[in-house]
Protein backbone atom coordinates (compact mmCIF):
# COMPACT_ATOMS: atom_id res chain seq x y z
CA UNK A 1 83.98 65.75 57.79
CA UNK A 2 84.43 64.99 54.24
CA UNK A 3 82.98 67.58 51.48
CA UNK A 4 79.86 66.75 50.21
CA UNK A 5 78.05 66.53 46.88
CA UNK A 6 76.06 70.24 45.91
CA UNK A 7 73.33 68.53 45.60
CA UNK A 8 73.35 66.91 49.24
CA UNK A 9 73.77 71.05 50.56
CA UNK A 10 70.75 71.83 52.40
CA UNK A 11 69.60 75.42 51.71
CA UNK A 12 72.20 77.88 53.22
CA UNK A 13 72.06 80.93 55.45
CA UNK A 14 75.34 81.81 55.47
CA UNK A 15 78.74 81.07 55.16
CA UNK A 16 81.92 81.67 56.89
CA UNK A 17 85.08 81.61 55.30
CA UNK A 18 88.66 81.26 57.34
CA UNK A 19 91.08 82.97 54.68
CA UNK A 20 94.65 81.44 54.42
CA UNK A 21 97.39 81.93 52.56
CA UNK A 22 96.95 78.43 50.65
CA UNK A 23 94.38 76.58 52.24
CA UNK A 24 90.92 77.69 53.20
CA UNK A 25 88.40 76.20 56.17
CA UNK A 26 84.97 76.75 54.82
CA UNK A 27 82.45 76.45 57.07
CA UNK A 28 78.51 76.25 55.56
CA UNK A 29 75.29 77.33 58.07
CA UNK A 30 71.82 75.92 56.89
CA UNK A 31 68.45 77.58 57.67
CA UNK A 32 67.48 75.17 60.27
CA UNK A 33 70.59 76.51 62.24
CA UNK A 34 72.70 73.61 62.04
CA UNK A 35 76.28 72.63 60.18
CA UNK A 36 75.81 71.96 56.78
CA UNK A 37 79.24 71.46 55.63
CA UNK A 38 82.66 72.05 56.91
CA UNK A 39 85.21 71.74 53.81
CA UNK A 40 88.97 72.70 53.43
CA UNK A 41 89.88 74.14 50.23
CA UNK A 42 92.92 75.37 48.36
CA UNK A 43 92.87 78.87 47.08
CA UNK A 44 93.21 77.75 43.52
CA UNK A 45 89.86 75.49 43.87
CA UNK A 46 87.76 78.05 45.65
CA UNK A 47 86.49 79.53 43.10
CA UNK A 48 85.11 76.40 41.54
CA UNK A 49 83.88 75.21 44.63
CA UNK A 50 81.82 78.25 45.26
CA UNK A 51 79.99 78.22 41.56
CA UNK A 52 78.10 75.16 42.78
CA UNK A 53 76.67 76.44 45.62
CA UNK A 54 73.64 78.88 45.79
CA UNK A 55 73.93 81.92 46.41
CA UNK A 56 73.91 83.40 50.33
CA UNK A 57 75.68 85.77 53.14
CA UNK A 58 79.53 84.55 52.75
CA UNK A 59 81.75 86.06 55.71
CA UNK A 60 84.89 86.40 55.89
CA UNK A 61 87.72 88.42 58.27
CA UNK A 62 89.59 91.13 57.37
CA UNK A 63 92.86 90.34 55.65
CA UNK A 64 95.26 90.98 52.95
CA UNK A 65 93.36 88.87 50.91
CA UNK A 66 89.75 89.45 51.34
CA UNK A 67 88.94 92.21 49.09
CA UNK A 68 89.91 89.71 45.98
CA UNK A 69 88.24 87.32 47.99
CA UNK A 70 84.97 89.64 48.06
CA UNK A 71 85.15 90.72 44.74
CA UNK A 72 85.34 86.77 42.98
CA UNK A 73 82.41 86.03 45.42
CA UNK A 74 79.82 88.94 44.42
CA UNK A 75 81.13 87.85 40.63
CA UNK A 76 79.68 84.33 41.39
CA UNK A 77 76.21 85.73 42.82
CA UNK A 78 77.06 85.47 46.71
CA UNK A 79 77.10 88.50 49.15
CA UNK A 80 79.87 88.97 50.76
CA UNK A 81 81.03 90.49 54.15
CA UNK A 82 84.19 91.27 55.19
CA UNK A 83 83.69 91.29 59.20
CA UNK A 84 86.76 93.27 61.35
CA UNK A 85 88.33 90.04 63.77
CA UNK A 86 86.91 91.65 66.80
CA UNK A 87 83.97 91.59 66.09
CA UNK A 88 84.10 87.96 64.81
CA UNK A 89 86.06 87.15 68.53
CA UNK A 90 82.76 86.71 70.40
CA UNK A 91 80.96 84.26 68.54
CA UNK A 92 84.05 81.87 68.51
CA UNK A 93 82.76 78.39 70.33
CA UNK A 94 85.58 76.02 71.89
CA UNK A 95 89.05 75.67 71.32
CA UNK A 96 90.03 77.75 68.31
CA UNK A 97 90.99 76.12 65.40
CA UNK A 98 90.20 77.22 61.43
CA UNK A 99 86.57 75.13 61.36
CA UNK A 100 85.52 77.31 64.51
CA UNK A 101 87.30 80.73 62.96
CA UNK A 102 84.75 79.93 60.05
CA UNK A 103 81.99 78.95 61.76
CA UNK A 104 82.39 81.81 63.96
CA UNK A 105 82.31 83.89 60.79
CA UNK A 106 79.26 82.20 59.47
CA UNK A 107 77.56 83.18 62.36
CA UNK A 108 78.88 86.78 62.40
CA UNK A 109 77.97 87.98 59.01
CA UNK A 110 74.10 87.37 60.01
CA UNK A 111 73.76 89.32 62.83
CA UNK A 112 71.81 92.73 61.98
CA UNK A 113 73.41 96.07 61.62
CA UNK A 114 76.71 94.79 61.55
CA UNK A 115 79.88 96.83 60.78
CA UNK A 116 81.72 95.59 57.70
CA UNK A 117 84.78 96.77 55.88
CA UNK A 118 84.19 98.68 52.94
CA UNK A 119 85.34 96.38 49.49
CA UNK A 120 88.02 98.14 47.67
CA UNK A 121 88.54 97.91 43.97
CA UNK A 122 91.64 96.92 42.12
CA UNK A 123 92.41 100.79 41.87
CA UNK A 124 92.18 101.41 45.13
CA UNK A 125 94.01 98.41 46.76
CA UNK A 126 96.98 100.13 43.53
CA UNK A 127 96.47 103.52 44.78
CA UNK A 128 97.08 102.46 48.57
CA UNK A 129 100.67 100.15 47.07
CA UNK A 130 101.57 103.93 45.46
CA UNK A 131 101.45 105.18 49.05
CA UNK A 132 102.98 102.11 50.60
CA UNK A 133 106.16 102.53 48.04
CA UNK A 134 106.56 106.56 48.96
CA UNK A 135 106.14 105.43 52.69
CA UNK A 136 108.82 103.07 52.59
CA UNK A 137 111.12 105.32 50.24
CA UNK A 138 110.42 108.40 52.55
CA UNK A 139 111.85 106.31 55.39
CA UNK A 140 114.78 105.11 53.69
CA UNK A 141 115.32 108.97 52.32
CA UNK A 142 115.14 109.85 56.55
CA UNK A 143 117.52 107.38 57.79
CA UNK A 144 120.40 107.88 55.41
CA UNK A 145 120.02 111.79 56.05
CA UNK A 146 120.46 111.06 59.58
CA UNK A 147 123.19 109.05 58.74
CA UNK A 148 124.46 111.33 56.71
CA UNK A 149 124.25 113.94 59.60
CA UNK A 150 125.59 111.47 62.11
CA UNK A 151 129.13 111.00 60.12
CA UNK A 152 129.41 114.87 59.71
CA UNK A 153 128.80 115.79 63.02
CA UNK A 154 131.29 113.58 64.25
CA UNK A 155 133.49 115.51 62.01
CA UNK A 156 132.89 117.97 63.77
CA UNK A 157 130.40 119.68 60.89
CA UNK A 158 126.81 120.50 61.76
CA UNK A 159 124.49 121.16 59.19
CA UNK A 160 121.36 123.07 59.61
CA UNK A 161 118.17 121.09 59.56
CA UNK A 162 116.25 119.95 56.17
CA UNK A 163 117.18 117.77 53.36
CA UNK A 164 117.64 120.67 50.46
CA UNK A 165 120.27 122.43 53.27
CA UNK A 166 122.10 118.83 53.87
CA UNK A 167 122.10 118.53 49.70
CA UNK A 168 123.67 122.33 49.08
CA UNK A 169 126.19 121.85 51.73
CA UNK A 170 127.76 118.08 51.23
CA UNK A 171 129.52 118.05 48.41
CA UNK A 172 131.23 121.21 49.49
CA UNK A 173 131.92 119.87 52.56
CA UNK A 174 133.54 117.44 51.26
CA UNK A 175 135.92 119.40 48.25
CA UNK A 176 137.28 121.51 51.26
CA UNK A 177 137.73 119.33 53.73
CA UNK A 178 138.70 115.87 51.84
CA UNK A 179 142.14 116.12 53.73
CA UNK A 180 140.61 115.83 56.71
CA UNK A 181 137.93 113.74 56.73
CA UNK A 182 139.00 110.29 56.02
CA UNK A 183 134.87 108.62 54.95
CA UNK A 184 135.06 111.04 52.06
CA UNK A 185 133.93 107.31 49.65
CA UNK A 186 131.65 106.18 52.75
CA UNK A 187 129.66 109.59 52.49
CA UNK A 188 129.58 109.72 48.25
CA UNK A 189 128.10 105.79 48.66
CA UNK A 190 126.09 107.30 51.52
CA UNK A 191 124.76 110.08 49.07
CA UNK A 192 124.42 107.69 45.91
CA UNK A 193 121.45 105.83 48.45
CA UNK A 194 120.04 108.77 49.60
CA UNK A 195 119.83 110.34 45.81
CA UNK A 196 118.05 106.76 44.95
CA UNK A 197 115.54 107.15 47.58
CA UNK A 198 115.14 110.72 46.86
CA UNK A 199 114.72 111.20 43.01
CA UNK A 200 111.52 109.85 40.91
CA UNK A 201 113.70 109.55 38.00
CA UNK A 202 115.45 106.40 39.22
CA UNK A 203 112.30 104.51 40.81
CA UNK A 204 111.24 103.45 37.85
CA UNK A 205 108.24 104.66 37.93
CA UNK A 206 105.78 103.41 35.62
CA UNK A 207 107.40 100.40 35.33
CA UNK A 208 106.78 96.71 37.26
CA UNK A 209 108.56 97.43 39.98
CA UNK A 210 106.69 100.22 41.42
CA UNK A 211 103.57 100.76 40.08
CA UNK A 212 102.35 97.22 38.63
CA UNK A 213 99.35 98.41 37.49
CA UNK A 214 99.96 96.98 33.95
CA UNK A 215 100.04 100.54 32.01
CA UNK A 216 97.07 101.73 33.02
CA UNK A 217 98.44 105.12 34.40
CA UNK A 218 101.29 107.08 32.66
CA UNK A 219 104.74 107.22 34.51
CA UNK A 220 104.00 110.45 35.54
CA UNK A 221 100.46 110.14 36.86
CA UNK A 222 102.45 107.69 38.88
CA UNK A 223 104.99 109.70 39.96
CA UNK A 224 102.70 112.10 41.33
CA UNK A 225 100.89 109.46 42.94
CA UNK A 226 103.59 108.58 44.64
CA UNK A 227 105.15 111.92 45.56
């Protein structure tokens, strides 16, 4: 169906949005309970689109996307609702396809006390990246300690359990036994990744590629953030 004019839109109850990553199936609900317009946009002409239209219940699913999503739309006027997928799951008519995801949606986000995911704001969605970066740095930190542990007891050298114990003992490990163990430069290269993933200092912290958040927080409001 092709888009039609704003001023051909019949008034709107609702619409339902199917979010992708560059194209999105937009799917407009009248009063009288019939289609009103089923359109396919691209994320960089959504925005636009939506400015024409007046303003209603807009539904979309929860995504990676949708909290920007929500926040542009309540900036136009609109209300949005972010609906969970299983609850979106039983209103879904025919095959599936992104015109019945959206329409599906539409239909969703006017049913009465329905659950909805909370919008989060820019600092929040930065605040949960802080804790995605330690989370990914705390398992990179475990896995080269195991490795660590792995080469030494294979030496023959067990170490007792907890990073600061593994950190005292290495190195001296290593000056009085570098005759006999032959991955003395494997474990230093093994150390120089596990001291990356271990100290603040050398995540740049504060900087783009960690925090992101354009200077807003000092490196070491950051840092604790992180840690």
């Amino acid at each position: 169906m092709t888009r039609k004019a704003s001023t051909e839109i019949p008034a709107l109850a609702s619409i339902g949005i199917d979010l992708g990553k560059e194209v999105f199936h937009v799917v407009g609900s009248g009063t009288d309970g019939k289609i009103a317009f089923r359109w396919k946009l691209k994320r960089l002409a959504f925005a636009e689109a939506f400015k024409k239209l007046p303003p209603c219940i807009v539904g979309m699913e929860a995504c990676l996307s949708a909290h920007f999503v929500s926040r542009t739309l309540r900036a136009l006027g609109h209300i949005p609702r972010t609906i969970p997928a299983f609850y979106v799951k039983p209103f879904v008519k025919g095959q599936k396809n992104d015109y019945n995801d959206a329409e599906a949606i539409a239909e969703a986000a006017l049913r009465p006390n329905l659950h909805v995911v909370q919008e989060k704001t820019q600092d929040q969605l930065d605040l949960q990246a802080y804790h995605r970066v330690r989370s990914r740095l705390v398992s990179r930190r475990t896995a080269t300690i195991n490795q660590v542990r792995a080469f030494l007891i294979e030496q023959g050298m067990a170490v007792r359990s907890g990073s600061s114990a593994l950190r005292k003992s290495l190195f001296e490990i290593l000056k009085n036994r570098k005759d006999e163990i032959g991955l003395t430069d494997i474990l230093y290269q093994v150390d120089r990744d596990y001291m990356m993933a271990d100290v603040p200092s050398r995540w740049d912290i504060g900087g783009a590629n960690v925090c992101g958040a354009g200077g807003r927080y000092r490196s070491d409001e950051c840092g604790r953030m992180v840690l």
